[in-house]
Protein backbone atom coordinates (compact mmCIF):
# COMPACT_ATOMS: atom_id res chain seq x y z
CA UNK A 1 22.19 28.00 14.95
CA UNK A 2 19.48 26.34 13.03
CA UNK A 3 19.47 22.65 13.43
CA UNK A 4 20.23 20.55 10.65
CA UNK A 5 17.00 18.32 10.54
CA UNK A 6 14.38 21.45 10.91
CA UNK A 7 16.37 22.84 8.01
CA UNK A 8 16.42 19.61 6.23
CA UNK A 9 12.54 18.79 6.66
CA UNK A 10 11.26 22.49 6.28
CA UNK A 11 8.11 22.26 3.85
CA UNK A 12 8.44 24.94 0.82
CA UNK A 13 6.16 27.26 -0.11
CA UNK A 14 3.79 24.97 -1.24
CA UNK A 15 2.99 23.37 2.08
CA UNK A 16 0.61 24.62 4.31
CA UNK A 17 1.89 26.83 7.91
CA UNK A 18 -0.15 24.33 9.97
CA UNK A 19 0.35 20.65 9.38
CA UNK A 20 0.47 16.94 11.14
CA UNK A 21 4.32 16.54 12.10
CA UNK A 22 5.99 14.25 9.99
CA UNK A 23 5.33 10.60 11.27
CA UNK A 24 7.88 9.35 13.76
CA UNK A 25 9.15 5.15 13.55
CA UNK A 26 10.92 3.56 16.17
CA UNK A 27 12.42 1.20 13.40
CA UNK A 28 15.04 2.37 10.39
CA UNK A 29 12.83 0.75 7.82
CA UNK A 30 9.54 0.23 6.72
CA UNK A 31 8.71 -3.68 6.52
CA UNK A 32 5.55 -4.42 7.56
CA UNK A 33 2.23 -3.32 9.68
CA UNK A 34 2.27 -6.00 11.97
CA UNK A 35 5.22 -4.34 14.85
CA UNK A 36 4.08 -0.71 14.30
CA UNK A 37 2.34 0.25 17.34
CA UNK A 38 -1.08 2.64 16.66
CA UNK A 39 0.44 5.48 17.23
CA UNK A 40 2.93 5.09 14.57
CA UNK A 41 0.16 4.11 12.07
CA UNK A 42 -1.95 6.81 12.56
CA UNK A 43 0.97 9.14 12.59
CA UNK A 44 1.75 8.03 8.92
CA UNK A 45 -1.95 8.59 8.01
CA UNK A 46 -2.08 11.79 9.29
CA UNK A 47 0.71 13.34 7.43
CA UNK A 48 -0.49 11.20 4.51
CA UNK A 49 -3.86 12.90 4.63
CA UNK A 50 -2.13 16.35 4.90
CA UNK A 51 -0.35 15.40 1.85
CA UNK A 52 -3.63 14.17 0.28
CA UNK A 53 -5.00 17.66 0.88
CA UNK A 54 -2.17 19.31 -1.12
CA UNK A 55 -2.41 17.32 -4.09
CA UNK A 56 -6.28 17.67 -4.27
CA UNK A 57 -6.12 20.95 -3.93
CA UNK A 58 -3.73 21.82 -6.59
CA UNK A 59 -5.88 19.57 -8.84
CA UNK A 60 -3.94 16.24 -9.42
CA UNK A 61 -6.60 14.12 -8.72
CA UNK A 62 -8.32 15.75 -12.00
CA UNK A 63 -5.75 14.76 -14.45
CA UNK A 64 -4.50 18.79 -14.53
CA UNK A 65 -0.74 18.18 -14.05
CA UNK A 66 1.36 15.20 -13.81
CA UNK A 67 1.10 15.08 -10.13
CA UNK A 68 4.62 16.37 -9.46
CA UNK A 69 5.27 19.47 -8.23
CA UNK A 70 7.82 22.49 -9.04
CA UNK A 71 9.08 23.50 -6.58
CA UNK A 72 8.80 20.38 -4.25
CA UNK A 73 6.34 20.41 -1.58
CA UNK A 74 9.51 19.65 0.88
CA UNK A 75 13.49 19.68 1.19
CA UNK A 76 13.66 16.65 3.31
CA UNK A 77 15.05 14.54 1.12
CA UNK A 78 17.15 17.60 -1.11
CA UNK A 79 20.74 15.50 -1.77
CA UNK A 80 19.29 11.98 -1.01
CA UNK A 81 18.88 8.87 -3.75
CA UNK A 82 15.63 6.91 -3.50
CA UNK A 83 16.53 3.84 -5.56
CA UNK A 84 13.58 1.35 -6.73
CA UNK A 85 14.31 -2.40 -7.32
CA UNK A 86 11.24 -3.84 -8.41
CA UNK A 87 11.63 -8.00 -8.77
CA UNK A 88 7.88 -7.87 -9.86
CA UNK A 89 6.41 -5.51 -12.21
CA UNK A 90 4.09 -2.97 -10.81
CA UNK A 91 4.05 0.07 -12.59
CA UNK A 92 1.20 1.78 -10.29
CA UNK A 93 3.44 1.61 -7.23
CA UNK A 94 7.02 2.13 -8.91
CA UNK A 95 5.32 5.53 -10.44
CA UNK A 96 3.63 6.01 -6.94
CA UNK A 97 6.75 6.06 -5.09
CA UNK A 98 8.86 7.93 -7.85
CA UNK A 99 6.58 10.52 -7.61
CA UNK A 100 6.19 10.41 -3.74
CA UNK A 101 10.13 11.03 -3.90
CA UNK A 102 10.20 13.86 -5.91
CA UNK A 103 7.89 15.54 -4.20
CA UNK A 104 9.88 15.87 -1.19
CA UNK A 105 12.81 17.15 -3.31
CA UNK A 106 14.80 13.48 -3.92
CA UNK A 107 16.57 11.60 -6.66
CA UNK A 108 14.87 8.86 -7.84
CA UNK A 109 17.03 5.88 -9.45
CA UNK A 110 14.93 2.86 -11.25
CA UNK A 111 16.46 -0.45 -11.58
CA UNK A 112 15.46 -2.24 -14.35
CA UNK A 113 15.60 -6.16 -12.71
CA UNK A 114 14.82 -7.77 -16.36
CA UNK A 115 18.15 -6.09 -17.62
CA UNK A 116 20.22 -5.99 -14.24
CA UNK A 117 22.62 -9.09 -13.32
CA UNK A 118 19.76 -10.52 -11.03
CA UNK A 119 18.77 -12.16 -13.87
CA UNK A 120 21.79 -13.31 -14.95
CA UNK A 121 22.69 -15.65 -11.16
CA UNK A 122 23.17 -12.66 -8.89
CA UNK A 123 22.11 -13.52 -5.56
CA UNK A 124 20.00 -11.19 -3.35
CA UNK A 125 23.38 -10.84 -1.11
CA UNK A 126 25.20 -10.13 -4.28
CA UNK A 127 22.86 -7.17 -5.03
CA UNK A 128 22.87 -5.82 -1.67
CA UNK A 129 26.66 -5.53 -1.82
CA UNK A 130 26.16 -3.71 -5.47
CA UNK A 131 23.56 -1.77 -3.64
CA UNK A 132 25.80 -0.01 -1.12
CA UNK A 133 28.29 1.05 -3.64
CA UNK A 134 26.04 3.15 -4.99
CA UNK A 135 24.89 4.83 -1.64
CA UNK A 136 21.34 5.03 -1.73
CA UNK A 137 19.58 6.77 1.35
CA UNK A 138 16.23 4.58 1.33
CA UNK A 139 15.74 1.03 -0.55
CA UNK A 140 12.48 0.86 -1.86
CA UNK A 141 12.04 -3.32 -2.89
CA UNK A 142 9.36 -5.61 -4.55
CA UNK A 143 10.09 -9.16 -4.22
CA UNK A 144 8.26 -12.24 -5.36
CA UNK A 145 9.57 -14.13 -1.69
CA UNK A 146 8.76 -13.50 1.47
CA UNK A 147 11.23 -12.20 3.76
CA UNK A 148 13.04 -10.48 0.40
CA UNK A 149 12.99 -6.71 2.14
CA UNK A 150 13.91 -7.85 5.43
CA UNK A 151 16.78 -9.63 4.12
CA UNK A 152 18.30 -6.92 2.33
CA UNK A 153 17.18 -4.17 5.49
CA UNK A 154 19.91 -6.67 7.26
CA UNK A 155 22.92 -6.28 4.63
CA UNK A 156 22.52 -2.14 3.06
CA UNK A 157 23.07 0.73 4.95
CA UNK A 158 20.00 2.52 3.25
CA UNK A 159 16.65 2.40 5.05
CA UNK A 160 14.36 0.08 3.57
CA UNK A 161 10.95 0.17 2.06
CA UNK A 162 8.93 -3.27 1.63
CA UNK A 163 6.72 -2.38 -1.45
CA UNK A 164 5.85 -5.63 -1.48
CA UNK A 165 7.49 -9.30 -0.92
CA UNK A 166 5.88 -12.32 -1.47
CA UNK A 167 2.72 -13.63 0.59
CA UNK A 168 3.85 -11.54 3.25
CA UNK A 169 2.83 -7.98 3.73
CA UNK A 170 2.44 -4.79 1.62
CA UNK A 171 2.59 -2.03 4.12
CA UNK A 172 2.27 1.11 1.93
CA UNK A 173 -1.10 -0.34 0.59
CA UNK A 174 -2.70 -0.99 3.82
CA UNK A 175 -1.64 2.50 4.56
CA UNK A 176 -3.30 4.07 1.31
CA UNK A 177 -6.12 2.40 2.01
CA UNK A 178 -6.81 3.02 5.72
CA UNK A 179 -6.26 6.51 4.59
CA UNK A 180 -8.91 6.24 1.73
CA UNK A 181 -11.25 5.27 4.21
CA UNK A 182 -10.61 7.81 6.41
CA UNK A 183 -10.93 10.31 4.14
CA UNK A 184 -14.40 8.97 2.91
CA UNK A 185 -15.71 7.92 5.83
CA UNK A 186 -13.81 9.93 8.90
CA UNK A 187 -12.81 6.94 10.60
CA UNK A 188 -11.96 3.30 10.89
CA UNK A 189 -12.72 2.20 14.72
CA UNK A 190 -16.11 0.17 14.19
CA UNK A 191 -16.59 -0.46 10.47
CA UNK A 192 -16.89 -3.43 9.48
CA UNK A 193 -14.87 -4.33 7.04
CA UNK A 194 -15.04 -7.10 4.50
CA UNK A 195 -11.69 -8.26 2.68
CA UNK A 196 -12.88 -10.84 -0.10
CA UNK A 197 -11.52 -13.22 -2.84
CA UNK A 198 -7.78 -14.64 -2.90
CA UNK A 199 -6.96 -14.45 1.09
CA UNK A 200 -4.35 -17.25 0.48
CA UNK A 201 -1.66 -15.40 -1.81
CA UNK A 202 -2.65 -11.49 -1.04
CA UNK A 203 0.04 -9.64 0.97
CA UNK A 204 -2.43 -6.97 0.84
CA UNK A 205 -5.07 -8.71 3.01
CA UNK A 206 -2.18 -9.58 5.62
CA UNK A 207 -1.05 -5.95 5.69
CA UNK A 208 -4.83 -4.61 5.65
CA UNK A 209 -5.80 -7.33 8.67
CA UNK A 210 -3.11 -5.91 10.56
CA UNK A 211 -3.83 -2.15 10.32
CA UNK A 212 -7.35 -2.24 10.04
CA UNK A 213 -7.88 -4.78 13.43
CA UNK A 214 -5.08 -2.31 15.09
CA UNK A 215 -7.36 0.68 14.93
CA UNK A 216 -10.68 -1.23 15.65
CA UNK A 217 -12.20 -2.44 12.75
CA UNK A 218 -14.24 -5.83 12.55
CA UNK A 219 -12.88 -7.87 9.96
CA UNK A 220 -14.13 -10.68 7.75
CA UNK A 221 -12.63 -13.15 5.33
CA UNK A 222 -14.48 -14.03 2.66
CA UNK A 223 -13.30 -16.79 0.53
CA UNK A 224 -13.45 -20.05 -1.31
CA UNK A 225 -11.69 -22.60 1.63
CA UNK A 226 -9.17 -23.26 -0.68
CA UNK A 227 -8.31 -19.94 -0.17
CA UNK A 228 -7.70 -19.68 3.44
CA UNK A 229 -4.52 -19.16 4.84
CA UNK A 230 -3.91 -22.09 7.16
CA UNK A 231 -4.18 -20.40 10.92
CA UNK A 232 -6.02 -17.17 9.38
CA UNK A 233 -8.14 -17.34 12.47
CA UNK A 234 -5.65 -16.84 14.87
CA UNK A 235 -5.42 -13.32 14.02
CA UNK A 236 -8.73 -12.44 15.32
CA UNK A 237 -10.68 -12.75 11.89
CA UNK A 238 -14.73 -13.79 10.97
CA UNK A 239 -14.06 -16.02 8.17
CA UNK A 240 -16.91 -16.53 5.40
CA UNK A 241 -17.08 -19.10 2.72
CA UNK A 242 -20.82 -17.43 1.04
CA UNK A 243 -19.73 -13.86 -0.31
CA UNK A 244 -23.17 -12.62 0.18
CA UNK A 245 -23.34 -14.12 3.97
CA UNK A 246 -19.67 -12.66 4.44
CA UNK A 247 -20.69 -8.98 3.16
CA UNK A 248 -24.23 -8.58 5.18
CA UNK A 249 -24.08 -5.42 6.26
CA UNK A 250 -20.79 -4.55 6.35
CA UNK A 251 -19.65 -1.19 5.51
CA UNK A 252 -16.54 -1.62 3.22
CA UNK A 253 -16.10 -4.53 0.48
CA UNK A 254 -12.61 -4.68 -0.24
CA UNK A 255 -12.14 -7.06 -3.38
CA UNK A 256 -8.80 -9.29 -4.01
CA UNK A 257 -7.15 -10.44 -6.97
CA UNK A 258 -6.81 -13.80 -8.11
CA UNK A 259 -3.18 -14.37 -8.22
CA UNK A 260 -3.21 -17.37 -10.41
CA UNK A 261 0.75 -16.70 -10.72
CA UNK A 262 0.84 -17.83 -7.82
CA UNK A 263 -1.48 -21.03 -7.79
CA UNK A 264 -0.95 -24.63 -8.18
CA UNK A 265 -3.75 -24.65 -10.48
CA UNK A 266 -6.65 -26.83 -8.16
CA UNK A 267 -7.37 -23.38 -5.68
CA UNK A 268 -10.75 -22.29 -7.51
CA UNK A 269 -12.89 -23.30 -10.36
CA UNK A 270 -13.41 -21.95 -13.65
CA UNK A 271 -13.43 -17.99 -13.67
CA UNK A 272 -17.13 -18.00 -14.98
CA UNK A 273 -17.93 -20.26 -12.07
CA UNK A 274 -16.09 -17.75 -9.22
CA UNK A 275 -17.75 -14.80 -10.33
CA UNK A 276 -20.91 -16.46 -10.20
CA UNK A 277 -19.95 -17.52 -6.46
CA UNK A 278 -17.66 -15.08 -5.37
CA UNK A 279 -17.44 -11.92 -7.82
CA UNK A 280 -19.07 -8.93 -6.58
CA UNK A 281 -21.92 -7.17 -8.80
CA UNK A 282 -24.52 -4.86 -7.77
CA UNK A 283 -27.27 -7.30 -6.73
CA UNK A 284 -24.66 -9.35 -4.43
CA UNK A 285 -23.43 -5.62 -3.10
CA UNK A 286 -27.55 -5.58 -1.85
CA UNK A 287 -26.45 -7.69 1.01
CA UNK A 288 -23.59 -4.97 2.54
CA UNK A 289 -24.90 -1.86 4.06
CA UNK A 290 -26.65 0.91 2.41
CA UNK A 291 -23.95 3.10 2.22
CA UNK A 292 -20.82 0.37 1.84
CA UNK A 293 -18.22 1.24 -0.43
CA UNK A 294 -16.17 -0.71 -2.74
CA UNK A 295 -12.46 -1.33 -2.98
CA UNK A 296 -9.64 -3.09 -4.93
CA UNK A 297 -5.93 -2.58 -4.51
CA UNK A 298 -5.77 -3.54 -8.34
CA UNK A 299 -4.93 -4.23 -10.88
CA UNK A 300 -8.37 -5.52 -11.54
CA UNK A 301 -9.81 -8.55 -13.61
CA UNK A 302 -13.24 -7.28 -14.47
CA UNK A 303 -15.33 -10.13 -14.24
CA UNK A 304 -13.96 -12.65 -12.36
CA UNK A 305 -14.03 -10.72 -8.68
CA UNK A 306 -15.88 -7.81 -10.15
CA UNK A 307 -18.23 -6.62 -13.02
CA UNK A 308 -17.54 -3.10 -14.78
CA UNK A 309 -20.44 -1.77 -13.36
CA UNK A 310 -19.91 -2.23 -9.76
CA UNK A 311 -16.22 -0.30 -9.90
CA UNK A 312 -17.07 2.02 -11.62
CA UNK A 313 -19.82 3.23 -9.60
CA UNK A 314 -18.89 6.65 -8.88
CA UNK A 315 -20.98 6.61 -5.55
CA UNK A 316 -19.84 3.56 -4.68
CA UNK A 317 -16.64 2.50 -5.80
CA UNK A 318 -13.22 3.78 -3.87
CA UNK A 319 -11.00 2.38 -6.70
CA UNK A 320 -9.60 5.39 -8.45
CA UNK A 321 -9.75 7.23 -5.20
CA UNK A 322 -6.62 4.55 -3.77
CA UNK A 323 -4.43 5.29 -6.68
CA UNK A 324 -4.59 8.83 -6.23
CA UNK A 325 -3.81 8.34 -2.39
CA UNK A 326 -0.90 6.12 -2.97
CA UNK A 327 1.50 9.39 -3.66
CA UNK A 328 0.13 10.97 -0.49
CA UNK A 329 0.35 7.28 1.86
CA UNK A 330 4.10 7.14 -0.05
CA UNK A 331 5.36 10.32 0.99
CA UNK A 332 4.65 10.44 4.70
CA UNK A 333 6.57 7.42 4.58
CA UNK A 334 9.57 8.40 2.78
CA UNK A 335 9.18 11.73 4.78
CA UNK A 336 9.06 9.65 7.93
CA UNK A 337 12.16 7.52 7.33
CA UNK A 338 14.29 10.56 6.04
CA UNK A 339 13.37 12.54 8.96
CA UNK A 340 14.59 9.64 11.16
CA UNK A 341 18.38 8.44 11.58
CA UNK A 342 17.57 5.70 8.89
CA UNK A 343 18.21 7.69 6.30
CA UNK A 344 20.87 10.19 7.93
């Protein structure tokens, strides 16, 4: 008798015979880097780069199709309803994961927050309780506060996917981009990597610090000290206050947002004045290594931590290369939560 999961997360015949084995989690959810152990994090990036390799190849990194695919590249999640509640607008990783979904043969449900009863007093509680009447099999959840996902992983029956809560972490970036890396460079043990701007308010930098430092990159801060995180250095962090002392030599540059949303107003000067100290343009990029590249989890304020010039340097600049991965990163992580008892 065939058993139920091999039938379940058989690939169709668009994947390849020979592939990475879906990515295996010792936890129902996805909430964060910091708790996966290595081998769990480079088991999502290796089915993430085999799913990389698929949609490169059939030309959706060229603007050819869409970037879904007909017939899905999988059946593992055939009968099961990824539902998105996004808190905070983000269009790039709602689309990301829609499409991540559908690729492995789900239903995809959107909540619209702005027009939903959240808005209207519902607690989080509330909305879990709403939640499991409608039976979804994985919870994919932005939140402006921290702790948002975790909360609800403890109160739905579906398994749980942090895109995103607060300060805190944003797990399927750090993924996308450890995998952009690897693709570029074919590894991430021994670069050194620099993370610079808004250290203070980016879940992305948490998330990246943890991956990156768990598969042996050097990593640098590079900030304004209002800016800092207070006990950054605790987790094993070089922290810079001069961008171009921060960035000597290093072999990625990995640019932050200013979140002013989330600001008190005093954390930096005038925009003018923070480019000028810490925006990166191609003289400042002079500093790095010769053959650093550039990234930016987006979106991007062009000229305030970066000029035009600089990320858009086709050479250089890794920036369109991490939206196109985000699909790939998304589905070996829905992949690897369906194919666990999680999403049973």
């Amino acid at each position: 008798m065939t058993d139920k999961r091999a039938r379940d997360t058989a690939p169709s015949g668009n994947m390849p015979t020979t592939t990475a084995p879906p990515a295996g989690l010792t936890s129902r959810h996805l909430l964060g880097i910091e708790g996966l152990n290595p081998l769990e994090i480079t088991g999502l990036i290796d089915r993430g780069n085999v799913f990389a390799d698929i949609i490169q190849g059939n030309g959706q990194n060229d603007g050819q199709n869409s970037g879904r695919f007909d017939p899905p590249l999988s059946e593992v999640l055939r009968g099961r309803t990824v539902l998105n509640l996004f808190f905070e607008n983000s269009t790039r990783t709602r689309v990301s994961f829609e499409l991540a979904a559908k690729n492995l043969g789900g239903s995809v449900l959107n909540i619209n927050v702005a027009g939903s009863s959240v808005k209207k007093g519902e607690t989080l509680l509330d909305t879990a309780t709403t939640l499991n009447a409608m039976h979804p099999h994985i919870l994919v959840v932005r939140h402006n506060c921290s702790g948002a996902a975790q909360l609800l992983s403890q109160h739905v029956d579906a398994a749980v996917i942090n895109a995103g809560d607060g300060r805190h972490e944003h797990p399927t970036q750090a993924l996308l981009d450890a995998l952009t890396i690897k693709r570029r460079v074919g590894r991430i043990e021994g670069l050194r990597i620099a993370i610079c701007g808004d250290i203070a308010n980016s879940r992305v930098a948490r998330s990246n610090i943890h991956l990156l430092s768990t598969l042996g990159a050097e990593i640098r801060l590079v900030c304004p000290a209002t800016l800092l995180p207070a006990a950054i250095d605790s987790m094993g962090v070089e922290i810079f206050t001069d961008l171009e002392e921060g960035i000597e030599g290093v072999d990625i540059v990995m640019m932050l947002r200013l979140q002013t949303e989330r600001m008190e107003g005093t954390e930096t000067p005038s925009q003018r004045e923070y480019f000028n100290l810490f925006g990166l343009d191609r003289n400042k990029l002079m500093r790095a290594a010769p053959q650093a590249l550039i990234m930016h989890p987006g979106p991007m304020n062009r000229g305030v931590e970066i000029d035009s010039a600089t990320a858009d340097d086709v050479e250089k600049s890794l920036i369109r290369t991490q939206v196109e991965i985000g699909v790939a990163a998304r589905m070996a992580c829905l992949e690897a939560l369906a194919s666990g008892e999680g999403a049973a």
